[in-house]
Every structure is written in C-alpha cells, then in structure tokens.
PDB file of N, CA and C in Angstrom:
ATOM      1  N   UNK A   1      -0.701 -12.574   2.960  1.00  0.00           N
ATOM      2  CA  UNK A   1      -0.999 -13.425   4.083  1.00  0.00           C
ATOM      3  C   UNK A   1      -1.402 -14.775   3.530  1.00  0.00           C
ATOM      4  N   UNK A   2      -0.579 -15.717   4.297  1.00  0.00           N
ATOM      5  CA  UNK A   2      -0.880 -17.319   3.877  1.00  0.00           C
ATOM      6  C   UNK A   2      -0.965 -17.751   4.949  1.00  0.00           C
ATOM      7  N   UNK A   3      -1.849 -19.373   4.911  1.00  0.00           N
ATOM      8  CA  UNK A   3      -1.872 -20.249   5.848  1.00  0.00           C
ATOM      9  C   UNK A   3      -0.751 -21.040   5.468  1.00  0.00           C
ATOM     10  N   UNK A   4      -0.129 -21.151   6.820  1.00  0.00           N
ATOM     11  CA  UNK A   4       1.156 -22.448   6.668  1.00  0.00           C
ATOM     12  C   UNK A   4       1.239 -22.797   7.580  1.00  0.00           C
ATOM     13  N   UNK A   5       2.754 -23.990   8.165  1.00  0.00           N
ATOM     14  CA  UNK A   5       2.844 -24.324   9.028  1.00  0.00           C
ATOM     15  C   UNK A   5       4.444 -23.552   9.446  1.00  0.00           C
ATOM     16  N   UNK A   6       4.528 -23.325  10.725  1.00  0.00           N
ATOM     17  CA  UNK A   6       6.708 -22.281  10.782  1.00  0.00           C
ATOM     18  C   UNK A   6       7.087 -23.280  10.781  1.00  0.00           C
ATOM     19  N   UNK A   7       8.457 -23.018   9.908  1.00  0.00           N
ATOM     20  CA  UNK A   7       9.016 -24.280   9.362  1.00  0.00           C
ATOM     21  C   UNK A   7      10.568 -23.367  10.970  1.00  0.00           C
ATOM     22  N   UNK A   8      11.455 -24.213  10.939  1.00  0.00           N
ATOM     23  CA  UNK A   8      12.588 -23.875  11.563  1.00  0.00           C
ATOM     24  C   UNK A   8      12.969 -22.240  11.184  1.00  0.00           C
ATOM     25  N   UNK A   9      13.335 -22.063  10.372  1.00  0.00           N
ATOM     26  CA  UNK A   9      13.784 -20.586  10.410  1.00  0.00           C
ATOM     27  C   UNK A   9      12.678 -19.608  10.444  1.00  0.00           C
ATOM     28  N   UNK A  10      11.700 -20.135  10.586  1.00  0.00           N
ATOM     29  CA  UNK A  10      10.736 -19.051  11.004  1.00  0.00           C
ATOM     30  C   UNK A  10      10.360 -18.153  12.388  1.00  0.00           C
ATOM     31  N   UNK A  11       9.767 -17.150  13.260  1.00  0.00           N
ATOM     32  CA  UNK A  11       9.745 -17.006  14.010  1.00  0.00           C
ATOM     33  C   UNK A  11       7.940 -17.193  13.985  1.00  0.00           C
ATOM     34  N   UNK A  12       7.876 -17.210  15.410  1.00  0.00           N
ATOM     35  CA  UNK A  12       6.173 -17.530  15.630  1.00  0.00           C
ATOM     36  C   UNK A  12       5.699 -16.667  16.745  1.00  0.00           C
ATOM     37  N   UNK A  13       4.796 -15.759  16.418  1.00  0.00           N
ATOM     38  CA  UNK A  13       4.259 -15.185  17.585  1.00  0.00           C
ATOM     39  C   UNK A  13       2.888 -15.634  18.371  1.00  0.00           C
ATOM     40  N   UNK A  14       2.738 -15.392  19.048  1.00  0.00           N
ATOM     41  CA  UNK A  14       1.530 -15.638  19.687  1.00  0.00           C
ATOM     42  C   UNK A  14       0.642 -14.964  20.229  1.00  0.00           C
ATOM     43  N   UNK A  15      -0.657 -14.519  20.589  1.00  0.00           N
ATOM     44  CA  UNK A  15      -1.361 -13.491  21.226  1.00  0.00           C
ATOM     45  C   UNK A  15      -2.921 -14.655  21.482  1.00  0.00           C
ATOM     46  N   UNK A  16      -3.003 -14.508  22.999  1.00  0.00           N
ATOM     47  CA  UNK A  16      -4.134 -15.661  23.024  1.00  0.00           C
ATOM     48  C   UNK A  16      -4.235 -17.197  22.256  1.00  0.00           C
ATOM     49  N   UNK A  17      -4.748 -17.044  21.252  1.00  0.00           N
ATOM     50  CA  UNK A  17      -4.881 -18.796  20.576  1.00  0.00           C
ATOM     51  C   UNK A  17      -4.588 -18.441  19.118  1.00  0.00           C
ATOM     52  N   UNK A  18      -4.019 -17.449  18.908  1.00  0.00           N
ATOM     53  CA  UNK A  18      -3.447 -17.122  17.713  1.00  0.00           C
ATOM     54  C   UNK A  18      -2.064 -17.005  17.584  1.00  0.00           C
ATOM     55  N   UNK A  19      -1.799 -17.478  16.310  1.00  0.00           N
ATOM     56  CA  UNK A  19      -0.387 -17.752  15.447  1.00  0.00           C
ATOM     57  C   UNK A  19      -0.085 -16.892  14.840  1.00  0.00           C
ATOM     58  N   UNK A  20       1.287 -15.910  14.718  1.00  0.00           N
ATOM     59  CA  UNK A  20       1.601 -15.624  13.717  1.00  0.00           C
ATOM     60  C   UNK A  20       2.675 -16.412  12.812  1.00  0.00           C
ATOM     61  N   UNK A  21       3.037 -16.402  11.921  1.00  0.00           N
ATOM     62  CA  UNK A  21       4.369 -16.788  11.516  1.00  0.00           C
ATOM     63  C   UNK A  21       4.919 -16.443  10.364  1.00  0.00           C
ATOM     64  N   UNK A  22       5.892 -15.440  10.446  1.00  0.00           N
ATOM     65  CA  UNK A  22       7.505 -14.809  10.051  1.00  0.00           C
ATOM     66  C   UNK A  22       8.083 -14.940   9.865  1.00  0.00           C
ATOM     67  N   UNK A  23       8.355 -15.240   8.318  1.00  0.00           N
ATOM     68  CA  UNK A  23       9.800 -15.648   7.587  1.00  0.00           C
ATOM     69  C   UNK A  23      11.107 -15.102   8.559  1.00  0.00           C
ATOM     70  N   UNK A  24      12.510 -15.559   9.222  1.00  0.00           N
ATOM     71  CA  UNK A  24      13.250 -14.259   9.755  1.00  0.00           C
ATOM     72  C   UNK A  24      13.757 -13.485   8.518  1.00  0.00           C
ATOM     73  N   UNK A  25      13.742 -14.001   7.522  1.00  0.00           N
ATOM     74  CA  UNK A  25      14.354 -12.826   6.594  1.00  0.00           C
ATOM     75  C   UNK A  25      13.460 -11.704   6.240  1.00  0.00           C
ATOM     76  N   UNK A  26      12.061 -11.521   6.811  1.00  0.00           N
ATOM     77  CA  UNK A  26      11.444 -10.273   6.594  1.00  0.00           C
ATOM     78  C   UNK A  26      11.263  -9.146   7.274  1.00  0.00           C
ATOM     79  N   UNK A  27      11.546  -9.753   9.155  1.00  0.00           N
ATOM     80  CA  UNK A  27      11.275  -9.606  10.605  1.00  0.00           C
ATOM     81  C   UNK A  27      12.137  -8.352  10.395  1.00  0.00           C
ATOM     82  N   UNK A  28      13.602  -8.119  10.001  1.00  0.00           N
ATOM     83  CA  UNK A  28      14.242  -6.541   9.854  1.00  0.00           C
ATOM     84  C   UNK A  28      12.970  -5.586   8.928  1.00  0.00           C
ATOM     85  N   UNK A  29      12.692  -6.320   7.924  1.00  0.00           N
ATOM     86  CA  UNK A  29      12.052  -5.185   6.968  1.00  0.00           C
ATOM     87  C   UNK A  29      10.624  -4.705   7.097  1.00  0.00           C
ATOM     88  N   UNK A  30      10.207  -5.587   7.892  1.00  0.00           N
ATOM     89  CA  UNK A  30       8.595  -5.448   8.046  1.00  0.00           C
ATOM     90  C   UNK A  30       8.330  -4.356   9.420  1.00  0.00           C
ATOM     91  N   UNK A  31       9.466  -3.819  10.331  1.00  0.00           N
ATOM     92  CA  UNK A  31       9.109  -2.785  11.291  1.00  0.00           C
ATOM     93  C   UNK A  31       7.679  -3.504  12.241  1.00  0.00           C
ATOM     94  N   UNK A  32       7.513  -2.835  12.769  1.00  0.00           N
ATOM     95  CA  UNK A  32       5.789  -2.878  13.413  1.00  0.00           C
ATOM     96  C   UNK A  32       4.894  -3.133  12.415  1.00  0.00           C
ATOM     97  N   UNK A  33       4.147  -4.331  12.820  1.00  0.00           N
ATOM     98  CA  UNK A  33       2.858  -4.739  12.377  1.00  0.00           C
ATOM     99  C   UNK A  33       2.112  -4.685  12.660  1.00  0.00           C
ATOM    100  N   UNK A  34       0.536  -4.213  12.286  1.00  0.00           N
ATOM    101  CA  UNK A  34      -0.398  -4.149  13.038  1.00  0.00           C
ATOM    102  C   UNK A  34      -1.475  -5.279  12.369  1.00  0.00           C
ATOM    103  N   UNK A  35      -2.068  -5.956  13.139  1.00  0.00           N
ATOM    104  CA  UNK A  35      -3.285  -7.271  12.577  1.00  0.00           C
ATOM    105  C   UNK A  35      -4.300  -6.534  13.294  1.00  0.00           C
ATOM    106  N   UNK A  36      -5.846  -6.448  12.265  1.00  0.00           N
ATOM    107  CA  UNK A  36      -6.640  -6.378  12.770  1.00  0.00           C
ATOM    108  C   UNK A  36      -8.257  -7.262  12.100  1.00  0.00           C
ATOM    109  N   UNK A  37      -8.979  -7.138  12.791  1.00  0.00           N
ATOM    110  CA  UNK A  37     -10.174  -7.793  12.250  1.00  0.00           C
ATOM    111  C   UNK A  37     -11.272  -6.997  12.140  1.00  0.00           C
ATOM    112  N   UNK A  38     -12.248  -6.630  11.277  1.00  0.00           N
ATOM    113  CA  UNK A  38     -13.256  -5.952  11.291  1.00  0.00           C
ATOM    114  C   UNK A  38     -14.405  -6.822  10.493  1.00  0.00           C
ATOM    115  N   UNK A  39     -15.507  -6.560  11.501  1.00  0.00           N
ATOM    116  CA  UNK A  39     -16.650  -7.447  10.653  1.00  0.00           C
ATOM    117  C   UNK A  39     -18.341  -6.113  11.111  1.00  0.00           C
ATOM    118  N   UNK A  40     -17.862  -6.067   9.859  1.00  0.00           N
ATOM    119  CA  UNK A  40     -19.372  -5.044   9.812  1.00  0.00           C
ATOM    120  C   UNK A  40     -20.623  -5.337   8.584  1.00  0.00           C
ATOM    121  N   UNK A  41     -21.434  -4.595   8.142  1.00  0.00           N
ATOM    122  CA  UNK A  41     -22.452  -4.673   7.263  1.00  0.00           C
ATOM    123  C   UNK A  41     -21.833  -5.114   6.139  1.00  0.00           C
ATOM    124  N   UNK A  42     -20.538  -3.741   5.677  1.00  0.00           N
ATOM    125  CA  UNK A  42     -20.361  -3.988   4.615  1.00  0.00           C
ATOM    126  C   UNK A  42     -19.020  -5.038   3.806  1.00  0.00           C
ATOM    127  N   UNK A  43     -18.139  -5.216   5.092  1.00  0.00           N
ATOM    128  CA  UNK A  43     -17.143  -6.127   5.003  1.00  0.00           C
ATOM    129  C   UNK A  43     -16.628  -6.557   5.906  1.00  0.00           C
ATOM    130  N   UNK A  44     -16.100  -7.913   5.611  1.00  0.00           N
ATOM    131  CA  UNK A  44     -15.159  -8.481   7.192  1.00  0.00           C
ATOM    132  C   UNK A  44     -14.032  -9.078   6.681  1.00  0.00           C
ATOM    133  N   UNK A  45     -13.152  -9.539   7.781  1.00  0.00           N
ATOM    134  CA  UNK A  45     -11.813  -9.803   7.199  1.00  0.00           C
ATOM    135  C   UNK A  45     -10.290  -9.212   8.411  1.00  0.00           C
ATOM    136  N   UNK A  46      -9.424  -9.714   7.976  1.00  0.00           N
ATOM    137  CA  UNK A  46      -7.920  -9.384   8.308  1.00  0.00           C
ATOM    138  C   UNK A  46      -7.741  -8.003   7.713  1.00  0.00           C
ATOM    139  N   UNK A  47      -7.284  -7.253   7.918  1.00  0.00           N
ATOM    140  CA  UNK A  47      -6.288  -6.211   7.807  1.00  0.00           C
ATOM    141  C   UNK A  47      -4.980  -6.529   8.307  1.00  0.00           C
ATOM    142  N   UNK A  48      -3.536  -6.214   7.549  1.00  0.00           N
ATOM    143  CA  UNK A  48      -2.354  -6.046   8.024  1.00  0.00           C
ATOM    144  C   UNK A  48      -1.683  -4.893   7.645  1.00  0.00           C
ATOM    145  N   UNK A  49      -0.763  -4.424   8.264  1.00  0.00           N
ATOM    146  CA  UNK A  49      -0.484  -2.977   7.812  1.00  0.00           C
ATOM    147  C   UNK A  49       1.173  -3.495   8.344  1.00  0.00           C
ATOM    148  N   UNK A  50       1.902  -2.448   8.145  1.00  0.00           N
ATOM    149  CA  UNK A  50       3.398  -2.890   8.769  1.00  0.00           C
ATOM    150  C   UNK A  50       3.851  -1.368   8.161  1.00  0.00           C
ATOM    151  N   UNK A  51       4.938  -0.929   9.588  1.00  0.00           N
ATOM    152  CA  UNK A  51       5.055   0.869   9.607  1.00  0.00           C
ATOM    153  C   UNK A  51       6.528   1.125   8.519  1.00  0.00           C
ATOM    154  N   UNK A  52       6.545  -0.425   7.462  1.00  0.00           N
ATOM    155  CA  UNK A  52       7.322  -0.127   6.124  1.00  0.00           C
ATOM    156  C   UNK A  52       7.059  -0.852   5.246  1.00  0.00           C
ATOM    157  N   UNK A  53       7.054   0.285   4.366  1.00  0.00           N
ATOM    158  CA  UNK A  53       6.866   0.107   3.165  1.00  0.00           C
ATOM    159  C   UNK A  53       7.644  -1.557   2.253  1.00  0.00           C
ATOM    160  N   UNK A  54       7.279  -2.579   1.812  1.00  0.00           N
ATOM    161  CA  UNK A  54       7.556  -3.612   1.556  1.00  0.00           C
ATOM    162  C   UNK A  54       7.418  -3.780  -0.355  1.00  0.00           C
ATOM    163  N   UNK A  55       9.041  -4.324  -0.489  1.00  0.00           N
ATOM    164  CA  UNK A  55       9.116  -4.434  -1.863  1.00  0.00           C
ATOM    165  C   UNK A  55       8.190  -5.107  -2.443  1.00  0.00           C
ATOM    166  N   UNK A  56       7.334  -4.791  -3.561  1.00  0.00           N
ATOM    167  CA  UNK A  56       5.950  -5.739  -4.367  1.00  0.00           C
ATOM    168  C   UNK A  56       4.888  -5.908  -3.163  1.00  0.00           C
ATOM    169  N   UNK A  57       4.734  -5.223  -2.619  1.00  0.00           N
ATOM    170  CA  UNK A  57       3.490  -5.032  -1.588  1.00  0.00           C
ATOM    171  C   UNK A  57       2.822  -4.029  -2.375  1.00  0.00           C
ATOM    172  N   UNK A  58       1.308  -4.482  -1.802  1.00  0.00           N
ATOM    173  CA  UNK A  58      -0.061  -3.563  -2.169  1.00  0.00           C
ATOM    174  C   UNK A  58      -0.586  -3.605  -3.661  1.00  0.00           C
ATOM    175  N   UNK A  59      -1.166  -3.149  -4.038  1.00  0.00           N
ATOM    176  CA  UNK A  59      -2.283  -3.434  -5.458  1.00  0.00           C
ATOM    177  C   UNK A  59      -1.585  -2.303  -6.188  1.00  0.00           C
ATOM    178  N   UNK A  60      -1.336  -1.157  -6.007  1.00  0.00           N
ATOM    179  CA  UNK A  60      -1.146  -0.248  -7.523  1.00  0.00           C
ATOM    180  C   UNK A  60      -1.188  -0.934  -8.374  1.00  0.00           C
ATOM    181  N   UNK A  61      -1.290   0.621  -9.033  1.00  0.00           N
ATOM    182  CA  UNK A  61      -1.525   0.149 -10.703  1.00  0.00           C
ATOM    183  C   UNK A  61      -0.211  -0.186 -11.364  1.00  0.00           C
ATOM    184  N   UNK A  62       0.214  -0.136 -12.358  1.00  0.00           N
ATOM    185  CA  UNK A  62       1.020  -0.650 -13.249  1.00  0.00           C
ATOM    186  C   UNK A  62       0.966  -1.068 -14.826  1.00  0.00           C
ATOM    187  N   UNK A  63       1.643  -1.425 -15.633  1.00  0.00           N
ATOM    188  CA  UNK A  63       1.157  -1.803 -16.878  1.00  0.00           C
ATOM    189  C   UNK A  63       2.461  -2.828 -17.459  1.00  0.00           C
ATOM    190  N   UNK A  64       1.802  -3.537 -17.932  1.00  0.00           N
ATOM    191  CA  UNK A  64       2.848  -4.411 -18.658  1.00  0.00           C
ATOM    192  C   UNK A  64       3.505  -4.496 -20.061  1.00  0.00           C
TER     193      UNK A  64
END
C-alpha cells in the first residue's frame, strides 16, 4: 500500500471520503479486497487482505 495520485489507467474507488486506487493491470488478479482499520491498545493501522494469493506478496521467509 502506497500513497499516490490515479494516474489515467488507473481505476479509483470510492466509499464515503475515501480513495482507493488500482493499477488496471492488477484489478483481474487481486479478486475481492477487503480494507480494514483497527485501533486498539496494542496496535492500529490498515489491514488489506485480497481472496488471491499475489505474486511477491506478504513477508515469508526466504534466503538469499
């Protein structure tokens, strides 16, 4: 997740006073997205999730 501005080939969603914005070349691969916000004791922040799996997404491990 980045701050930017949608350039033309982007798509832009909206919900209340919020922006999303979506490369279209990801919009096939990314399925359902879910955005959420949680702010509690021990952390706050964005969550995004999307119901596929995305090439070089997420932290695993690995070794070089």
């Amino acid at each position: 997740m980045v701050l930017d501005e949608p350039k033309e080939e982007d798509k832009v969603f909206e919900y209340e006073s919020l922006k999303m914005v979506v490369a279209n070349d990801l919009l096939d691969e990314l399925g359902t997205v879910t955005v959420d916000y949680s702010d509690s004791a021990w952390r706050s922040g964005f969550s995004i999730s999307s119901s596929n799996a995305l090439r070089g997404a997420g932290g695993g491990g690995g070794c070089c």
